[in-house]
C-alpha atoms as a PDB file:
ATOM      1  CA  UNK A   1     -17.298  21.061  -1.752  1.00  0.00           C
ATOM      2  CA  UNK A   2     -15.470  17.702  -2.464  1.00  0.00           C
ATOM      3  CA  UNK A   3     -14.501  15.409   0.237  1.00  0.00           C
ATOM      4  CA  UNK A   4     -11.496  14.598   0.824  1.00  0.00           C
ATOM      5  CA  UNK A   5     -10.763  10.632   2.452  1.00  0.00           C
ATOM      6  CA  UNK A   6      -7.373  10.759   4.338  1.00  0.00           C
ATOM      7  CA  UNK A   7      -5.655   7.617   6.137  1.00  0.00           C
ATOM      8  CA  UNK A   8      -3.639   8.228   8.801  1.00  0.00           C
ATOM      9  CA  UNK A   9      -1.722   4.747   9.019  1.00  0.00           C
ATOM     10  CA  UNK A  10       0.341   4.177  12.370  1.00  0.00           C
ATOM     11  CA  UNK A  11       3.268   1.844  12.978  1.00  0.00           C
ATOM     12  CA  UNK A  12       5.575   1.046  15.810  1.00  0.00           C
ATOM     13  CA  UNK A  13       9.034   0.100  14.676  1.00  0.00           C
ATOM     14  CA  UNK A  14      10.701   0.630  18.109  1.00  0.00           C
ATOM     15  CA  UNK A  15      11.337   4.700  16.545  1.00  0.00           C
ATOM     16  CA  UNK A  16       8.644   5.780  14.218  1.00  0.00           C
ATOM     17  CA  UNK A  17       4.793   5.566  13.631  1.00  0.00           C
ATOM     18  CA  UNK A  18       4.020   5.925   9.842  1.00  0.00           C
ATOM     19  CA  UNK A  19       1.002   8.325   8.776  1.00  0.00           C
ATOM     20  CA  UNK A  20      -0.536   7.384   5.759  1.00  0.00           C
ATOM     21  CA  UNK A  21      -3.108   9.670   4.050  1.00  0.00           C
ATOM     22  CA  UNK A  22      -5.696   9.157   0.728  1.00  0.00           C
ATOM     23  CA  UNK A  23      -7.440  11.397  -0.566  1.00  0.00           C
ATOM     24  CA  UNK A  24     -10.467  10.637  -3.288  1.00  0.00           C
ATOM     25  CA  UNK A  25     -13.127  12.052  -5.643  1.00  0.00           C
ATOM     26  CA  UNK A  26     -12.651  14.755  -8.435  1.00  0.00           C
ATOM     27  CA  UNK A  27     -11.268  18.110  -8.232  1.00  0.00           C
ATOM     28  CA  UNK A  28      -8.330  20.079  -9.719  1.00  0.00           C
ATOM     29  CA  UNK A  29      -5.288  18.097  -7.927  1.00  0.00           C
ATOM     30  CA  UNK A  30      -2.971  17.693 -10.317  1.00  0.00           C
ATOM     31  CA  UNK A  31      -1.412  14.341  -8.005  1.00  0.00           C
ATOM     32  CA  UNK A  32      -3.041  12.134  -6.250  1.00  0.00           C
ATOM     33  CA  UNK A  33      -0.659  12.599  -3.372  1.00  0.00           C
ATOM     34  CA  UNK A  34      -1.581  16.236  -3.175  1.00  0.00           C
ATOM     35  CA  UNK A  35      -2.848  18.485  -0.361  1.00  0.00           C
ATOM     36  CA  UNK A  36      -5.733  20.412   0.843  1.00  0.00           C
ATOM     37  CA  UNK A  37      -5.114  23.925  -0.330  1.00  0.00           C
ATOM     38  CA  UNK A  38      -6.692  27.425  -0.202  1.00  0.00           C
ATOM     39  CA  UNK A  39      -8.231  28.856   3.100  1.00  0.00           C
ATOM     40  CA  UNK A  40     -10.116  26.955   5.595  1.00  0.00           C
ATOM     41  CA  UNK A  41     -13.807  26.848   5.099  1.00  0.00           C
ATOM     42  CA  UNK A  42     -16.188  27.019   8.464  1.00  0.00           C
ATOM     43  CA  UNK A  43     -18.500  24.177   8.457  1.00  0.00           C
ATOM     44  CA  UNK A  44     -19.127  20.641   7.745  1.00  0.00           C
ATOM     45  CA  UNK A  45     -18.984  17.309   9.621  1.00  0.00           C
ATOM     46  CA  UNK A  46     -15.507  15.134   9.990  1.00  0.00           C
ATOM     47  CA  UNK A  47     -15.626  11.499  10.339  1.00  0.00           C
ATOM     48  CA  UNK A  48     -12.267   9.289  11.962  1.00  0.00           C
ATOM     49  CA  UNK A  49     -12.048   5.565  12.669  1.00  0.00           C
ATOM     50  CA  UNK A  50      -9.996   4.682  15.639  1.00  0.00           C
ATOM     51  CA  UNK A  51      -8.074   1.988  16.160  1.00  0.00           C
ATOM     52  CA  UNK A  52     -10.256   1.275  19.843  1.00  0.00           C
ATOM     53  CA  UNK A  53     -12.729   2.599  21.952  1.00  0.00           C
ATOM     54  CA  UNK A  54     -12.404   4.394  24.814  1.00  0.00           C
ATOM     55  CA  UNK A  55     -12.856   3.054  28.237  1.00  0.00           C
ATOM     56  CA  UNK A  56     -13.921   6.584  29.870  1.00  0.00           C
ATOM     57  CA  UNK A  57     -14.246  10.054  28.862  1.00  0.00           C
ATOM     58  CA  UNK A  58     -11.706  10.952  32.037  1.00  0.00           C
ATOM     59  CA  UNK A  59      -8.279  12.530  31.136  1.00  0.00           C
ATOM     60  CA  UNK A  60      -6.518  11.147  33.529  1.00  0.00           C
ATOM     61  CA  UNK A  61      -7.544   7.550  33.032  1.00  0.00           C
ATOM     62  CA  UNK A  62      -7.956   7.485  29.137  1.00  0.00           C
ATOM     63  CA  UNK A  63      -4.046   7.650  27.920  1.00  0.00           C
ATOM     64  CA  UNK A  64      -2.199  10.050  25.814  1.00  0.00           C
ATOM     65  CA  UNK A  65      -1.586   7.557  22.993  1.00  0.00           C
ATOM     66  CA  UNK A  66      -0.799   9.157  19.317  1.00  0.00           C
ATOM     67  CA  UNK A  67      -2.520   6.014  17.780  1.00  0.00           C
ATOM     68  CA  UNK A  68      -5.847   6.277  19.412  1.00  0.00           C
ATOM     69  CA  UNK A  69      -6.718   8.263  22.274  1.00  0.00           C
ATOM     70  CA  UNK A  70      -4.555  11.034  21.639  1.00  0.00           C
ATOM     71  CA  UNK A  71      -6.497  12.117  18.440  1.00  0.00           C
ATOM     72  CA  UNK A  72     -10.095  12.011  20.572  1.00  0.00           C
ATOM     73  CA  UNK A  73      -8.312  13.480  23.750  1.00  0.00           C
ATOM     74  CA  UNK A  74      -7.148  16.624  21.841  1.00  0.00           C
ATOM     75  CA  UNK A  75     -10.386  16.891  20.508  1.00  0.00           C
ATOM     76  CA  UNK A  76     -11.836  16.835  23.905  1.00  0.00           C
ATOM     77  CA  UNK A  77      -9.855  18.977  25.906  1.00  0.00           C
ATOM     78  CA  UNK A  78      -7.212  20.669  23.247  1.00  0.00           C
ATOM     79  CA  UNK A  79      -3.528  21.159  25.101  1.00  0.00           C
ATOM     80  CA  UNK A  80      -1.387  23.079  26.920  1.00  0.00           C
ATOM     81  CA  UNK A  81       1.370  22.414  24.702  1.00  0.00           C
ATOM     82  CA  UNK A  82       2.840  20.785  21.039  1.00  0.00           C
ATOM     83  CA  UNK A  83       5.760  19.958  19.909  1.00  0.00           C
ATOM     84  CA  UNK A  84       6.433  20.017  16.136  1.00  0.00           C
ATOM     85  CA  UNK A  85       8.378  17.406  13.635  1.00  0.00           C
ATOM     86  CA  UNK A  86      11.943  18.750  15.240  1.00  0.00           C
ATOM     87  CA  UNK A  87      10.264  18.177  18.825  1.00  0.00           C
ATOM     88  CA  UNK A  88       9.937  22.464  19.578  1.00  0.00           C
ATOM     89  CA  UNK A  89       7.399  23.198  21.984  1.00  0.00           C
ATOM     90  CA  UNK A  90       4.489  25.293  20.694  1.00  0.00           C
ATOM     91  CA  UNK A  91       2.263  26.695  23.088  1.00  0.00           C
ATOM     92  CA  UNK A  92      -1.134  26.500  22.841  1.00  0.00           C
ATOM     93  CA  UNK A  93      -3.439  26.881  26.090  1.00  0.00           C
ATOM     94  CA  UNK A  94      -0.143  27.364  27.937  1.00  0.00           C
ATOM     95  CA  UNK A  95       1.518  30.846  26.746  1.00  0.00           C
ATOM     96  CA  UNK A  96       4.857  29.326  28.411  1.00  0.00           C
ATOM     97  CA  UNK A  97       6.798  26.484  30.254  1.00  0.00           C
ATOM     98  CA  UNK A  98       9.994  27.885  31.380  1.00  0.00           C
ATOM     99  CA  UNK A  99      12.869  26.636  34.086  1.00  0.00           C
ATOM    100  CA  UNK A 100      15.831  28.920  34.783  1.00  0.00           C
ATOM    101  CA  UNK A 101      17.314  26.126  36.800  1.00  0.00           C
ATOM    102  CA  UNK A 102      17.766  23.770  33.980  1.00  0.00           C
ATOM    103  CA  UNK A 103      14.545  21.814  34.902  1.00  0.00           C
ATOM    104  CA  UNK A 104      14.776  21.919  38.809  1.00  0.00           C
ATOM    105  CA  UNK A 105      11.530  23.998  38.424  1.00  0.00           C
ATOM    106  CA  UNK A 106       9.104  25.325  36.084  1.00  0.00           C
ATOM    107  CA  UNK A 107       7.266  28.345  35.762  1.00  0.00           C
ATOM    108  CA  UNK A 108       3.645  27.438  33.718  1.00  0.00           C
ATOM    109  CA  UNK A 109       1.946  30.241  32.411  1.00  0.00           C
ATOM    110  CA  UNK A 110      -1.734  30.200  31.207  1.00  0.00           C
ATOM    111  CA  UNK A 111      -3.393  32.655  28.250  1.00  0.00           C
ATOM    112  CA  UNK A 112      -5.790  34.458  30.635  1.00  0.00           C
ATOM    113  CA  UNK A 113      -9.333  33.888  30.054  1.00  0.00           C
ATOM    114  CA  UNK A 114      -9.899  29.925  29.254  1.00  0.00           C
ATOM    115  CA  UNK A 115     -13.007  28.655  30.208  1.00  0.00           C
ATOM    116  CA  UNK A 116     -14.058  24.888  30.169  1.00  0.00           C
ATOM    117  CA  UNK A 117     -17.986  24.291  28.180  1.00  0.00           C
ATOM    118  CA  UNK A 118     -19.349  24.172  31.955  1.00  0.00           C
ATOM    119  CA  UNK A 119     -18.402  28.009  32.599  1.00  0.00           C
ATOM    120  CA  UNK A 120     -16.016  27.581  34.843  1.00  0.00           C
ATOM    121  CA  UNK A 121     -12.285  28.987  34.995  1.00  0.00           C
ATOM    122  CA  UNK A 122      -9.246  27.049  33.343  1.00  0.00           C
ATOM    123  CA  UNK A 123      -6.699  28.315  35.571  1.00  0.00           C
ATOM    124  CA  UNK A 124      -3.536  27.437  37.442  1.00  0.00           C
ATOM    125  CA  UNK A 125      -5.814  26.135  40.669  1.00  0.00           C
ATOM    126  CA  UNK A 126      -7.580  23.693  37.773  1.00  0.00           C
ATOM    127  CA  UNK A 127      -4.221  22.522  36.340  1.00  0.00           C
ATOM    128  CA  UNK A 128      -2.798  21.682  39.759  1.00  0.00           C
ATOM    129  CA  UNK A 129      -6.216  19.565  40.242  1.00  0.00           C
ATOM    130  CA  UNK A 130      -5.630  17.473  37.219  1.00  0.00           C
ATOM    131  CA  UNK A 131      -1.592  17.297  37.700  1.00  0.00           C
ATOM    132  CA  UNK A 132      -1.925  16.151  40.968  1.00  0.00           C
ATOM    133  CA  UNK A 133      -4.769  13.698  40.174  1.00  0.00           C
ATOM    134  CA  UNK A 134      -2.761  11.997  37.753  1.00  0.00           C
ATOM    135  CA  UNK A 135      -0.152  11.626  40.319  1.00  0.00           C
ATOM    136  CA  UNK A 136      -2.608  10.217  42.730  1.00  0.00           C
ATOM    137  CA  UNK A 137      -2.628   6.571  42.805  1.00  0.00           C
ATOM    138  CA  UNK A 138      -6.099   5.969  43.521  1.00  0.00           C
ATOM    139  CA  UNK A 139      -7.027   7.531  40.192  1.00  0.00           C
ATOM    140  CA  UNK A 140      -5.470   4.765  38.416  1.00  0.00           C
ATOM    141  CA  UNK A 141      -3.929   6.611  35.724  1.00  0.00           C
ATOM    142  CA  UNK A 142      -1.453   5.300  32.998  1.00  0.00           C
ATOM    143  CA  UNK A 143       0.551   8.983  33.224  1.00  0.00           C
ATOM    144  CA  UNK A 144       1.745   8.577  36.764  1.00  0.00           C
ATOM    145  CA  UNK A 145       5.360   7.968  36.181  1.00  0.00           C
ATOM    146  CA  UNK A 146       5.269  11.650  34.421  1.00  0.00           C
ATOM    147  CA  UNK A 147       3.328  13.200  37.203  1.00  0.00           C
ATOM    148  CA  UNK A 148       5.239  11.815  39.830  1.00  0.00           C
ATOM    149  CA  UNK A 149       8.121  13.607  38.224  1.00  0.00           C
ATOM    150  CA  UNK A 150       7.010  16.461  40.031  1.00  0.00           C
ATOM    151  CA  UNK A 151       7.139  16.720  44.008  1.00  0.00           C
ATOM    152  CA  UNK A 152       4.966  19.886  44.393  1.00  0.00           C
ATOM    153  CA  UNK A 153       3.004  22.314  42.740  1.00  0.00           C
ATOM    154  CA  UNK A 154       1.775  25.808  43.756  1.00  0.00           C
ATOM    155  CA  UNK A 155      -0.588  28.487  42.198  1.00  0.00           C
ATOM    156  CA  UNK A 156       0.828  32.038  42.345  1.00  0.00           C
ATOM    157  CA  UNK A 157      -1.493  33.609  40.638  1.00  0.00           C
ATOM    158  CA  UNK A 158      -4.953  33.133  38.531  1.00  0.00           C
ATOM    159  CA  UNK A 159      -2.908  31.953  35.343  1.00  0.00           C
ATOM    160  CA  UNK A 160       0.782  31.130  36.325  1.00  0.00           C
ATOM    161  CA  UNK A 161       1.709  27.559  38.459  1.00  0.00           C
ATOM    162  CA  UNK A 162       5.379  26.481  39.734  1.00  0.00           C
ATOM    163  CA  UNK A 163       6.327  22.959  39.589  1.00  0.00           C
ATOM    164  CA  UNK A 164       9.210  21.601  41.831  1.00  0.00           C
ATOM    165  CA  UNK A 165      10.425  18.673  40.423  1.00  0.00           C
ATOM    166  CA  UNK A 166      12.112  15.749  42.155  1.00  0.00           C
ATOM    167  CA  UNK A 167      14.951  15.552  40.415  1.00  0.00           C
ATOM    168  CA  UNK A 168      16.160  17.583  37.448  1.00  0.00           C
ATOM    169  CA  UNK A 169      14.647  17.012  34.463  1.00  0.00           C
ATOM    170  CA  UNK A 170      15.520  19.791  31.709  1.00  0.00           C
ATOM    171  CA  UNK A 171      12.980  18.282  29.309  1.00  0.00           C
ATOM    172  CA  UNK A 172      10.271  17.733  31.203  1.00  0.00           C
ATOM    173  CA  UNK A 173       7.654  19.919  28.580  1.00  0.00           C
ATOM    174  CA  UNK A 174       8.164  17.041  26.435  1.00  0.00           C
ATOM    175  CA  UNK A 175       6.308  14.427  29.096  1.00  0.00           C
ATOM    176  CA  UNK A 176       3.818  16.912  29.422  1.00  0.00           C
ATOM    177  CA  UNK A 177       3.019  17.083  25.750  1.00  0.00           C
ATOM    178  CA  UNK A 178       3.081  12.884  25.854  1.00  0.00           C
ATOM    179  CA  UNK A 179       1.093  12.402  28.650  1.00  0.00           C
ATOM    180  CA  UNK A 180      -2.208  13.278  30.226  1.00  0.00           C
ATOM    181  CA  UNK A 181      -0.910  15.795  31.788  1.00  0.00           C
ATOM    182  CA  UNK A 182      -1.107  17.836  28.856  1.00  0.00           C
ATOM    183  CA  UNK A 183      -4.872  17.528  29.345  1.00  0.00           C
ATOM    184  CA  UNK A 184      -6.493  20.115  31.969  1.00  0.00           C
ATOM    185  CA  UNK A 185     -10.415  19.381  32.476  1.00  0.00           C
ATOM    186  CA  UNK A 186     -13.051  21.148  34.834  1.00  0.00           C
ATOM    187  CA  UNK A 187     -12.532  20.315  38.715  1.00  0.00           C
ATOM    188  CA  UNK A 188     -16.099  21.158  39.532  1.00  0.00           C
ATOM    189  CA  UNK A 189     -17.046  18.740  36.841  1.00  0.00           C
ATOM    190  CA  UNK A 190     -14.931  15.972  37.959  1.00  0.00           C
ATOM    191  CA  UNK A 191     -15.835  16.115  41.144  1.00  0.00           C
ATOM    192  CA  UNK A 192     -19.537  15.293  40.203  1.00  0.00           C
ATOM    193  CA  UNK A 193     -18.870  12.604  37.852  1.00  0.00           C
ATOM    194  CA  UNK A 194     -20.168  14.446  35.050  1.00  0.00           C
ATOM    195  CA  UNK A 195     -19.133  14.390  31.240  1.00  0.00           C
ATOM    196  CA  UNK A 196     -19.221  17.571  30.018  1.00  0.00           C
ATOM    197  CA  UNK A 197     -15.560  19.010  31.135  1.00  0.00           C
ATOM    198  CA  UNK A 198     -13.855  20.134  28.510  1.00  0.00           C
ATOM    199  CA  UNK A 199     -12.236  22.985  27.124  1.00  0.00           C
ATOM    200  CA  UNK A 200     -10.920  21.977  23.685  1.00  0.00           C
ATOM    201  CA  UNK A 201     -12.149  22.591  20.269  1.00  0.00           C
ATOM    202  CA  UNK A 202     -15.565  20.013  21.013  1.00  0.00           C
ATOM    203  CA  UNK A 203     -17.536  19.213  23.642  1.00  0.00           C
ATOM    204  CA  UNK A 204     -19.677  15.824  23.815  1.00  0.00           C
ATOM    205  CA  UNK A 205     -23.153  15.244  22.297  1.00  0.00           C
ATOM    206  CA  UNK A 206     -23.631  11.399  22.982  1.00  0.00           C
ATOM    207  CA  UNK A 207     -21.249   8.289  22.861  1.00  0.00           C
ATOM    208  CA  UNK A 208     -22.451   4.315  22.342  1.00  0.00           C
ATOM    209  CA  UNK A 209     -19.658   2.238  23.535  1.00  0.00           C
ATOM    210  CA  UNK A 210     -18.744   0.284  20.712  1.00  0.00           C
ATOM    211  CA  UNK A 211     -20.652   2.214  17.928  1.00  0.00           C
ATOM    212  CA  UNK A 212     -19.781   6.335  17.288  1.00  0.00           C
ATOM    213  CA  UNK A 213     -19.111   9.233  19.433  1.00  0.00           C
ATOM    214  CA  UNK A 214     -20.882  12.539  18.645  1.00  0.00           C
ATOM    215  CA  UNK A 215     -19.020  15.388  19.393  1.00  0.00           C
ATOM    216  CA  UNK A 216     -19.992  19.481  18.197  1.00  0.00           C
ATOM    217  CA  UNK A 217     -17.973  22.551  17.724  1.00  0.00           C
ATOM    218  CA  UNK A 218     -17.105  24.429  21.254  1.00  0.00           C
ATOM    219  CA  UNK A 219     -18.202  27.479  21.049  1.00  0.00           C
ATOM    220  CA  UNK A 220     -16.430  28.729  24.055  1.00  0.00           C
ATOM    221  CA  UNK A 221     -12.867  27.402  22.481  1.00  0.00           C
ATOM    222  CA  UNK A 222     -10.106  29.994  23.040  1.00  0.00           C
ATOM    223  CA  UNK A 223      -8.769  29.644  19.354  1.00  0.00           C
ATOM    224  CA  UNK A 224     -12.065  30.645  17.341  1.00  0.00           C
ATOM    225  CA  UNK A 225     -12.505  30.274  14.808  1.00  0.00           C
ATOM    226  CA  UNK A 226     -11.454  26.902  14.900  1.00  0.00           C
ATOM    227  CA  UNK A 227     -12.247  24.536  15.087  1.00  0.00           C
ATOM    228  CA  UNK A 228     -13.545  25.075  11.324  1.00  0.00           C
ATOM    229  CA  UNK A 229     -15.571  21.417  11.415  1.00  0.00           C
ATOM    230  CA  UNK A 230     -19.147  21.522  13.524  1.00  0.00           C
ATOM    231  CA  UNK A 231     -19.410  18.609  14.083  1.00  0.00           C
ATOM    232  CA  UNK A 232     -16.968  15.447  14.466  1.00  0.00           C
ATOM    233  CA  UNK A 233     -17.595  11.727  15.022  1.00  0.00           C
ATOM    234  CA  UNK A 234     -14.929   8.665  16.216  1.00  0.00           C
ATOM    235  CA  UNK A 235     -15.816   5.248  15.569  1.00  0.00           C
ATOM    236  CA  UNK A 236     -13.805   2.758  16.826  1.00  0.00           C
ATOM    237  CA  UNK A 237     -13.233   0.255  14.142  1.00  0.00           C
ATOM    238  CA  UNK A 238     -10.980  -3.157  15.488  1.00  0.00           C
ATOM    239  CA  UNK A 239     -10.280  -5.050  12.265  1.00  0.00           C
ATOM    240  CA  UNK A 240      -7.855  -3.365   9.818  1.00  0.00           C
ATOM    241  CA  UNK A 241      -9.442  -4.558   6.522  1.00  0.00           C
ATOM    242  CA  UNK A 242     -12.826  -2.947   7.634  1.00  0.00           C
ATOM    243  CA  UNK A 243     -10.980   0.386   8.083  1.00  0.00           C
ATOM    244  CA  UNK A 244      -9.616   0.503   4.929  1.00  0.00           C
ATOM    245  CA  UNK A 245     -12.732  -0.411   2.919  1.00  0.00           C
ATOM    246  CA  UNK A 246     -14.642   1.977   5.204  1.00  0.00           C
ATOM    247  CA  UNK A 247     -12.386   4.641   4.325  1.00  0.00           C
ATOM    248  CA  UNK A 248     -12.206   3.423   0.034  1.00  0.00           C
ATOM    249  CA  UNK A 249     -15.775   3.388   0.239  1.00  0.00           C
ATOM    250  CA  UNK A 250     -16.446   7.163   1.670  1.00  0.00           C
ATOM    251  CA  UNK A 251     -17.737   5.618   5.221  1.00  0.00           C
ATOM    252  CA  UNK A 252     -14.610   7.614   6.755  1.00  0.00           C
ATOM    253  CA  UNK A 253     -12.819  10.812   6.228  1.00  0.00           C
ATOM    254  CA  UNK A 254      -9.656   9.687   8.468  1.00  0.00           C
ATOM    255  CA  UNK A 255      -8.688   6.556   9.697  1.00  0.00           C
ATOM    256  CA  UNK A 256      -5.876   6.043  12.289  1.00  0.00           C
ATOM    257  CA  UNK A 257      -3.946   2.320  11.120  1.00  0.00           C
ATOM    258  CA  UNK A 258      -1.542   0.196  12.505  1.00  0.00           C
ATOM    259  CA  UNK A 259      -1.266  -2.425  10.361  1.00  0.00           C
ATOM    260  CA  UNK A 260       1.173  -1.925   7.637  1.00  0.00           C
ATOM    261  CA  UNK A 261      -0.506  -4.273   4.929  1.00  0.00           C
ATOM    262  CA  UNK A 262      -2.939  -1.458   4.965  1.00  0.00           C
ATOM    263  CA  UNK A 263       0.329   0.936   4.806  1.00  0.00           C
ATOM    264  CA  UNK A 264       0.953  -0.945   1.433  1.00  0.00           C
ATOM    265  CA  UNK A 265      -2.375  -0.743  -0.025  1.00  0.00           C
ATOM    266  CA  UNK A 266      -2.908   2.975   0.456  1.00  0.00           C
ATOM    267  CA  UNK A 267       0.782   3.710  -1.033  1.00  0.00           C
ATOM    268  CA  UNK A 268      -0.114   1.799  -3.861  1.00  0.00           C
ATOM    269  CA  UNK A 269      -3.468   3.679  -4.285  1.00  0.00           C
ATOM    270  CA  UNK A 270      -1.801   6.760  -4.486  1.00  0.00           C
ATOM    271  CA  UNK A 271      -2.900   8.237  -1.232  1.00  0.00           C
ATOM    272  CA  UNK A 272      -1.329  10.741   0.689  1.00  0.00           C
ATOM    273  CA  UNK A 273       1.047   9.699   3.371  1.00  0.00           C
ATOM    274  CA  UNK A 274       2.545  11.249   6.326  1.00  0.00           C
ATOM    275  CA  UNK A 275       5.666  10.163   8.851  1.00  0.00           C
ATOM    276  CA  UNK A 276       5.085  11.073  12.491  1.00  0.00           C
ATOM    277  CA  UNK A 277       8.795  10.674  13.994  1.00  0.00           C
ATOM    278  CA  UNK A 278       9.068   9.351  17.500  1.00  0.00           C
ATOM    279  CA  UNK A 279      11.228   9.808  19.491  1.00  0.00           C
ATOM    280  CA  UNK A 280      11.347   6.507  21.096  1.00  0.00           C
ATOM    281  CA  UNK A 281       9.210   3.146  21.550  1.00  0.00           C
ATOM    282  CA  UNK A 282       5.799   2.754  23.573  1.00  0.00           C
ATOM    283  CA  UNK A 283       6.749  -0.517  24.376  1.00  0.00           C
ATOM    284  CA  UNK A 284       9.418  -3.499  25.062  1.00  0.00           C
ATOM    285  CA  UNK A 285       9.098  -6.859  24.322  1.00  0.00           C
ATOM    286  CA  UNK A 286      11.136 -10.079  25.723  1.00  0.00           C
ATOM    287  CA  UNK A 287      11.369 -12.851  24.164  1.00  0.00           C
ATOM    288  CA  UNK A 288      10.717 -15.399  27.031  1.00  0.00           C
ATOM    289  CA  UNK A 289      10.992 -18.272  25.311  1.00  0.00           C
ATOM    290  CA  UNK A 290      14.873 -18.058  25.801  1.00  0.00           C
ATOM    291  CA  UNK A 291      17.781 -16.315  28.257  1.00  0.00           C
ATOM    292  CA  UNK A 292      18.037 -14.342  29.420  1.00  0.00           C
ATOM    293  CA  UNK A 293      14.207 -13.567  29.665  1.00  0.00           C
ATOM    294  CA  UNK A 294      12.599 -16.963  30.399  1.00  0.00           C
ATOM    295  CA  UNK A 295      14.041 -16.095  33.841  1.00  0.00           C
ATOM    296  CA  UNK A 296      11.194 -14.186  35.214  1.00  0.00           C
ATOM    297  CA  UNK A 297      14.069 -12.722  37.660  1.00  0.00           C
ATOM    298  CA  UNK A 298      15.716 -11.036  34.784  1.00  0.00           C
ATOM    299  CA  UNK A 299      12.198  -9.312  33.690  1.00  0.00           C
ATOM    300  CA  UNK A 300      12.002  -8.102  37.226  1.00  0.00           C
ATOM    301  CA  UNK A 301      15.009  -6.371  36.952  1.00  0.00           C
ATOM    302  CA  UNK A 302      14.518  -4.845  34.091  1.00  0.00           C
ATOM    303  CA  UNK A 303      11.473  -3.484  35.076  1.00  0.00           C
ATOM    304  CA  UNK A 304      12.762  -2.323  38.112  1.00  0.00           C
ATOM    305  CA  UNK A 305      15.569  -0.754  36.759  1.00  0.00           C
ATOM    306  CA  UNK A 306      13.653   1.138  34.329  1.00  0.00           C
ATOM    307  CA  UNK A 307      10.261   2.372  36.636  1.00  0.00           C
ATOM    308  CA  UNK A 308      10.931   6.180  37.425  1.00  0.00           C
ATOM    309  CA  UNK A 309       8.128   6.183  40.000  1.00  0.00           C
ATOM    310  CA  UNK A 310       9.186   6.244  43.522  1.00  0.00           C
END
């Protein structure tokens, strides 16, 4: 089997982060810009550099952010939801997210059966845990804005929760999908501190801060038979020209970029790219070197004005 190198090349624009794949070695592609194709084959080991390292293996602490965490957090703990390039929800752990109220409440309902790799249950009592753990101050988490969204939760049955929300928000699957909340992981688990509490595609085998985590196929994943990989490992890798000559050089299969001379290089090495539309920023900067935002004051306000937590 060849191996295929793909870089996955993210920028910010305010709008847009810009996916940028390669792919090298021989083979029958006809472009260099082409595809996989044919039918998944089970087996083999994935390598991705990220962009930084993690600062905990906890859900609710680690960030839902496309350029980094996202891709190891999915890996971790799969979701409840997707949405796809038109921004559709597509269920995955969750079978549905519905409101007939037009987002005054929502009706979550789970596929019956998930487990998390401990044993124990993913079901509407654990997704209340982890929703109203984000929301929780004390757990420090930088999805509490979305949580706080929601004013109360209750479980009505093994796989079906309610969500009241505090004001009406019609959309609100779409902060799921962006958030932590969109990650569900074992309440007997947290509770003790441990690791091993997840229920996506792979569970943990080891992770050195600052060198490679080690993670292996889940064999109690509800999706089987993905994941098709067995075994996948993240490397954070901080300077941009040592991703791309990691990835040239066959020390990667993926690598997740953000700086767009990189962008430039790959495009003109006839790797494959992909766009991943936003739809919005992560971020806005002042300029405070001149008004009105040298005025701490007028930072203040806009902060205030724009801070949905209560």
């Amino acid at each position: 089997m060849r191996r295929r190198t793909r870089l996955l090349a993210t920028a910010v624009t305010c709008c847009a982060a810009l996916l940028v794949g390669a792919c090298g070695g021989g083979g029958d592609s006809t472009s260099p810009s082409a595809g996989a194709s044919g039918k998944p084959v089970a087996g083999g080991h994935g390598r991705i550099l990220t962009l930084s390292d993690l600062r905990s293996l906890d859900p609710g602490t680690i960030g839902n952010a496309y350029a980094s965490t996202g891709v190891v957090g999915n890996a971790l703990y799969g979701t409840l939801m997707t949405n796809d390039e038109a921004g559709e929800i597509r269920y995955q752990m969750a079978e549905s997210f519905t409101t007939t109220d037009n987002g005054r409440t929502f009706t979550l309902k789970l596929r019956p059966g998930l487990v998390f790799s401990d044993g124990t249950p993913l079901n509407a009592e654990a997704v209340k845990f982890n929703w109203d753990r984000v929301k929780d101050p004390a757990t420090g988490s930088p999805h509490r804005s979305e949580a706080s969204m929601i004013a109360s939760t209750e479980v009505v049955d093994d796989v079906t929760l309610t969500a009241t929300m505090v004001t009406q928000v019609p959309k609100y699957a779409q902060s799921v999908v962006t958030s932590s909340l969109n990650w569900i992981a074992s309440p007997a688990a947290l509770r003790k501190g441990a690791a091993a509490f997840d229920a996506g595609p792979f569970t943990l085998k080891s992770w050195t801060r600052q060198a490679a985590m080690e993670l292996v196929k889940n064999p109690r994943y509800w999706d089987a038979p993905k994941p098709y990989l067995d075994t996948l490992t993240f490397q954070a890798a901080l300077d941009s020209n040592q991703r791309y000559n990691t990835l040239q050089t066959g020390g990667a299969d993926v690598a997740v970029e953000s700086n767009p001379v990189n962008f430039d290089k790959a495009d003109k090495s006839g790797l494959p790219n992909t766009v991943l539309e936003l739809s919005g920023g992560l971020f806005m900067a002042m300029n405070t070197r001149r008004a009105p935002f040298d005025d701490v004051r007028a930072r203040q306000a806009v902060a205030a004005a724009l801070d949905p937590m209560p």
